[in-house]
N, C-alpha and C. Protein backbone atom coordinates (compact mmCIF):
# COMPACT_ATOMS: atom_id res chain seq x y z
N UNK A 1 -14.85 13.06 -4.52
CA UNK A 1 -13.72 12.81 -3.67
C UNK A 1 -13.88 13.52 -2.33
N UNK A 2 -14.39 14.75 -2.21
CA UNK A 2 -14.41 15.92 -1.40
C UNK A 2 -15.46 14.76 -0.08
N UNK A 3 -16.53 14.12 -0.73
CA UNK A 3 -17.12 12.93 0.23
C UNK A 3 -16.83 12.16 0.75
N UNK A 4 -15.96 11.33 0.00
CA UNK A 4 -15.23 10.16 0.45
C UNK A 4 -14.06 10.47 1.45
N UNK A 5 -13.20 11.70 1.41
CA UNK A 5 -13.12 11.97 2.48
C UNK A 5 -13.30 12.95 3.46
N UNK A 6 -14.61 13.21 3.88
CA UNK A 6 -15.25 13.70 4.41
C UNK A 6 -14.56 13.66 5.77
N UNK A 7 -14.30 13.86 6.91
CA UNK A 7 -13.59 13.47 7.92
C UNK A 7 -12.66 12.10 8.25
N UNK A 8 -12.25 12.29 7.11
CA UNK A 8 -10.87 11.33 7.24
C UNK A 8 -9.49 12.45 7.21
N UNK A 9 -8.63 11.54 7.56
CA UNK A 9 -7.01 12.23 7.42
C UNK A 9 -6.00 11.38 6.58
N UNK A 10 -5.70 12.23 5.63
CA UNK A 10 -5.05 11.57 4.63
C UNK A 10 -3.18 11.63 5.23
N UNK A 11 -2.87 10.66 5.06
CA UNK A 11 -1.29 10.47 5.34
C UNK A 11 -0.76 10.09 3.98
N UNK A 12 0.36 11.06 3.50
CA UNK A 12 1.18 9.85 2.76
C UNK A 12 1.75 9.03 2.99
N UNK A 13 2.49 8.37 1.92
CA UNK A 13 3.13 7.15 2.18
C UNK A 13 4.28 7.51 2.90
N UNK A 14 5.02 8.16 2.23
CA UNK A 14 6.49 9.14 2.35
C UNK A 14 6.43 9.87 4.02
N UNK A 15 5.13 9.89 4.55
CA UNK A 15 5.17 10.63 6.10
C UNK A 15 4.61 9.24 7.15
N UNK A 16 4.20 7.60 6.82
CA UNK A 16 3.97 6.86 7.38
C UNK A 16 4.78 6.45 8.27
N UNK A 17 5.95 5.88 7.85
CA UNK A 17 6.76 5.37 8.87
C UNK A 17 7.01 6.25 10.41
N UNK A 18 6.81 7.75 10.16
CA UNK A 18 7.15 8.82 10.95
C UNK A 18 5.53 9.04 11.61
N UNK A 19 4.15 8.82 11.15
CA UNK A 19 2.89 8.79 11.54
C UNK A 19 3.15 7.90 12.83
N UNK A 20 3.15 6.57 12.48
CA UNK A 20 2.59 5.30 13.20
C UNK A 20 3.77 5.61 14.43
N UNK A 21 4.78 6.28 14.02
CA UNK A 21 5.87 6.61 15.52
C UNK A 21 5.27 7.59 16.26
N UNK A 22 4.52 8.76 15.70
CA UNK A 22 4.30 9.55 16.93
C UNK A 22 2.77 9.56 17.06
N UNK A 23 2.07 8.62 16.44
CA UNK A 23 0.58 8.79 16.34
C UNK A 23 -0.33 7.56 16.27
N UNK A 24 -1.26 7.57 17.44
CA UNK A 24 -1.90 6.30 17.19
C UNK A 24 -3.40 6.31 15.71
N UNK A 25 -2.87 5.48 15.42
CA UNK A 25 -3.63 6.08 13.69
C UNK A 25 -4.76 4.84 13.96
N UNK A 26 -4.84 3.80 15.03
CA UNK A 26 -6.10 2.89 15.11
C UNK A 26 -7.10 3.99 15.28
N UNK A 27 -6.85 5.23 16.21
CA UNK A 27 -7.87 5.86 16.62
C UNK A 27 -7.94 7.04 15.45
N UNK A 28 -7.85 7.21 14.79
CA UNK A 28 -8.25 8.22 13.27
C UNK A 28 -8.50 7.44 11.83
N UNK A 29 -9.89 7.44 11.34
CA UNK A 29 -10.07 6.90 10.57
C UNK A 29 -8.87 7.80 9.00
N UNK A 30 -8.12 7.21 8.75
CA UNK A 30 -7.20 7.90 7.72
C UNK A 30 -7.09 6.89 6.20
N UNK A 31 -6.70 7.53 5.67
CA UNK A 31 -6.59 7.49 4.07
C UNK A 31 -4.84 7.80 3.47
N UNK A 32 -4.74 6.62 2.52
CA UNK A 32 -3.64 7.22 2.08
C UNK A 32 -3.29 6.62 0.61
N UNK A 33 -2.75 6.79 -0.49
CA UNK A 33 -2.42 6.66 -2.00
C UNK A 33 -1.41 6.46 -2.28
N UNK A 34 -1.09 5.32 -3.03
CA UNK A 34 0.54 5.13 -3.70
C UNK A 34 0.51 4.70 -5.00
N UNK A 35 1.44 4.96 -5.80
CA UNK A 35 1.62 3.98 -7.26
C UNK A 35 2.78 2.87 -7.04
N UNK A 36 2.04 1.70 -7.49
CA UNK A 36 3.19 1.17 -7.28
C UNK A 36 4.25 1.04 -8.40
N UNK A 37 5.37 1.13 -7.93
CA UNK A 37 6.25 1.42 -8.28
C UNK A 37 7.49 0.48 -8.46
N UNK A 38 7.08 -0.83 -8.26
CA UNK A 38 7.90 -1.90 -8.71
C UNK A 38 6.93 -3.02 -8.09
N UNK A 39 6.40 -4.62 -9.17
CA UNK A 39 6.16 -5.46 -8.19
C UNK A 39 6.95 -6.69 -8.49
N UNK A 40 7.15 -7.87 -7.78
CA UNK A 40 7.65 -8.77 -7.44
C UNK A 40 6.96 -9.88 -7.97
N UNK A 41 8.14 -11.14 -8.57
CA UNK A 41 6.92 -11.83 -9.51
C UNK A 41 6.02 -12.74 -8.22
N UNK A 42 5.15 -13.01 -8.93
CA UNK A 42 4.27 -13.79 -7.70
C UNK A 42 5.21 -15.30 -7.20
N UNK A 43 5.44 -15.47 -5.73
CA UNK A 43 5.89 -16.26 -5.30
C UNK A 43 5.16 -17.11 -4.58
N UNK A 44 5.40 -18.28 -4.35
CA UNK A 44 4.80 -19.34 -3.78
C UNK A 44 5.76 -19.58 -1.46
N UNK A 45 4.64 -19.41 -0.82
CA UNK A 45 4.92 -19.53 0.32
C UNK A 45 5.13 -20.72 0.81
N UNK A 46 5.57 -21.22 2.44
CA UNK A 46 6.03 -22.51 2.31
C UNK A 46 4.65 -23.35 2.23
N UNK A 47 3.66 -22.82 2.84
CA UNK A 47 1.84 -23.31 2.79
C UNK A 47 2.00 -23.83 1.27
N UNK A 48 2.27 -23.29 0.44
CA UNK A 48 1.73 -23.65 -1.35
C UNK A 48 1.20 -22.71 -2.01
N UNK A 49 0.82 -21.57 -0.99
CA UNK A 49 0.39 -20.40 -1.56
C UNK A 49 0.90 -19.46 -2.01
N UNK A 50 0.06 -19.09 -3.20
CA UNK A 50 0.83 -17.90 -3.91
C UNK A 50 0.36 -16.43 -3.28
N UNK A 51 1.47 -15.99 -2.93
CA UNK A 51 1.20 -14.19 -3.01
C UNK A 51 2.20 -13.28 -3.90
N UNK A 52 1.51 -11.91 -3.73
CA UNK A 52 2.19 -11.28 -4.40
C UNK A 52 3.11 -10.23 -3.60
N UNK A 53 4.51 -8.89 -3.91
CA UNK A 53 4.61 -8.27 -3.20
C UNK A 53 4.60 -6.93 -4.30
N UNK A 54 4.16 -5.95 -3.66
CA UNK A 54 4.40 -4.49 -4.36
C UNK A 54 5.36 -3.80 -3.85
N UNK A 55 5.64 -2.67 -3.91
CA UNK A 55 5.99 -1.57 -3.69
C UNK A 55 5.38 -0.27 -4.07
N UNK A 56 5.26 0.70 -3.08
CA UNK A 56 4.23 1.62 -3.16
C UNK A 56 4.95 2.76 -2.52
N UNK A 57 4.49 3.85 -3.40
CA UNK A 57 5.50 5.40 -3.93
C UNK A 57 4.58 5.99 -3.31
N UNK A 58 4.62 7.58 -3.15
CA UNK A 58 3.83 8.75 -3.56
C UNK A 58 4.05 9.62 -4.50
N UNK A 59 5.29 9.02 -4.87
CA UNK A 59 6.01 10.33 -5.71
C UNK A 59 6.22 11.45 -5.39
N UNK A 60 6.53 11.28 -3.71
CA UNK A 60 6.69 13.04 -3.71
C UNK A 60 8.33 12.84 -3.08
N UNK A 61 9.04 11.60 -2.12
CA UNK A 61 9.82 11.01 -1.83
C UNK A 61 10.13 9.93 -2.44
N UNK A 62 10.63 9.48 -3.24
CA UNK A 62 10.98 8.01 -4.03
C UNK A 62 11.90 7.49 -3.01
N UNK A 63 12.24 7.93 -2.04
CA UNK A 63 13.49 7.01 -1.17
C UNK A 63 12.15 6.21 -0.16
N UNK A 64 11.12 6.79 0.33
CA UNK A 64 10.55 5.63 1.15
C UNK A 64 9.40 5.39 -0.02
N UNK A 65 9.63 3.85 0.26
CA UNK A 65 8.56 3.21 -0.38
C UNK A 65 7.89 2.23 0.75
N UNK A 66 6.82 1.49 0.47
CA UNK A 66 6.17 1.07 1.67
C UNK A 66 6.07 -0.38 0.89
N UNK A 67 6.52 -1.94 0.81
CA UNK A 67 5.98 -3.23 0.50
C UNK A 67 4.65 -3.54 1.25
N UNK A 68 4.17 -4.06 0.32
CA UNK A 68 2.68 -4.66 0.61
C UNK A 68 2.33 -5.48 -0.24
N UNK A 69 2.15 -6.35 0.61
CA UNK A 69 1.94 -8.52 0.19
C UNK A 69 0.86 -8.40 0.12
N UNK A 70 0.43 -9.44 -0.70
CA UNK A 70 -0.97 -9.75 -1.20
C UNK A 70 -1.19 -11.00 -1.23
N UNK A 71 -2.15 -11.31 -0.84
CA UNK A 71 -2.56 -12.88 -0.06
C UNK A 71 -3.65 -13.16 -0.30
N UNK A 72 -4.53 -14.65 -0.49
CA UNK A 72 -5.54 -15.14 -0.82
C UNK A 72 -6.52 -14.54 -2.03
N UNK A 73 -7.14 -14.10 -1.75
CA UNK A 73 -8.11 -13.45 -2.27
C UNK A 73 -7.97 -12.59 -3.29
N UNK A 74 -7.21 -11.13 -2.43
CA UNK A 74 -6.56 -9.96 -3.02
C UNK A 74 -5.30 -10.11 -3.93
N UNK A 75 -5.02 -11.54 -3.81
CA UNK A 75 -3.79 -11.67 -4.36
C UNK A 75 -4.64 -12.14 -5.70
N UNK A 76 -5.37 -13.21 -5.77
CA UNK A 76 -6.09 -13.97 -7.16
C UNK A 76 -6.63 -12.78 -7.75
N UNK A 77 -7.59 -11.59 -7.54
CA UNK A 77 -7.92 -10.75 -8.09
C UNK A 77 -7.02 -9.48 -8.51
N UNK A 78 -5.88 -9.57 -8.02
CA UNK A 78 -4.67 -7.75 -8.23
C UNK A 78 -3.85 -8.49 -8.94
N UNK A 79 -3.10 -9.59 -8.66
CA UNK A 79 -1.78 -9.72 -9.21
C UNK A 79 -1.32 -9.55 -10.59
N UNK A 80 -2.56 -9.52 -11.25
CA UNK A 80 -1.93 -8.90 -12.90
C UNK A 80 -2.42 -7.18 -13.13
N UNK A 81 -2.47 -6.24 -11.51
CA UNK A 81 -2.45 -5.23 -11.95
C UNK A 81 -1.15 -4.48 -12.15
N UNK A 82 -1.02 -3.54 -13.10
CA UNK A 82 -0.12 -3.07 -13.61
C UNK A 82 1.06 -2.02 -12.69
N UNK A 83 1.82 -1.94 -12.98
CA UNK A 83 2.90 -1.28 -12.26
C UNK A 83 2.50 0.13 -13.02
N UNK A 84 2.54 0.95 -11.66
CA UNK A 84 2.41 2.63 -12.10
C UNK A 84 0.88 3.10 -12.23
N UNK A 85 0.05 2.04 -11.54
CA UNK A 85 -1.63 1.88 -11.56
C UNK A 85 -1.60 2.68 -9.78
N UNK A 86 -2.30 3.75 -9.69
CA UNK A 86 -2.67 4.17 -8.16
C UNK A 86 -3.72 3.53 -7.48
C-alpha cells in the first residue's frame, strides 16, 4: 500500500465536497476510499441503457455521502457488487 501511494494525496470522502472548493485537485494526483453504503436498483436511462447508482461512506461522517453512477462497461461488470464492499 505504502507504494501505491507513493506521492499521492489521499482525500476522504467526508472532506471532498470542501477539497474541490478550495483546491484544484486536477493538479494533485489524489486517492480516496468509500464503502458503499446503500445502492440503487439498476435503472434503465432514456437511451435504453442500464446504469447503476451507489452511495459511498467513509465511515468516519455518515452525513456526507458521495453518489456515483455507473455506466456502460463499469456498470455490466460492478452492478452485482455487494453493499458494504470498499
Amino acid at each position: 500500500m505504502d507504494r501505491k501511494m507513493a506521492n499521492r494525496k489521499l482525500i476522504r470522502l467526508s472532506q471532498l465536497r470542501n477539497k474541490l472548493a478550495t483546491e484544484n485537485l486536477e493538479e494533485i494526483d489524489w486517492v480516496t476510499f468509500g464503502v458503499i453504503v446503500k445502492k440503487v436498483t439498476p435503472q434503465s436511462a432514456n437511451n435504453g441503457r442500464t446504469f447503476s447508482i451507489w452511495r459511498l461512506n467513509d465511515l468516519r461522517d455518515l452525513s456526507e455521502c458521495v453518489s456515483l453512477f455507473l455506466f456502460g462497461e463499469v456498470h455490466k461488470e460492478h452492478w452485482k457488487t455487494d453493499q458494504g464492499t470498499v
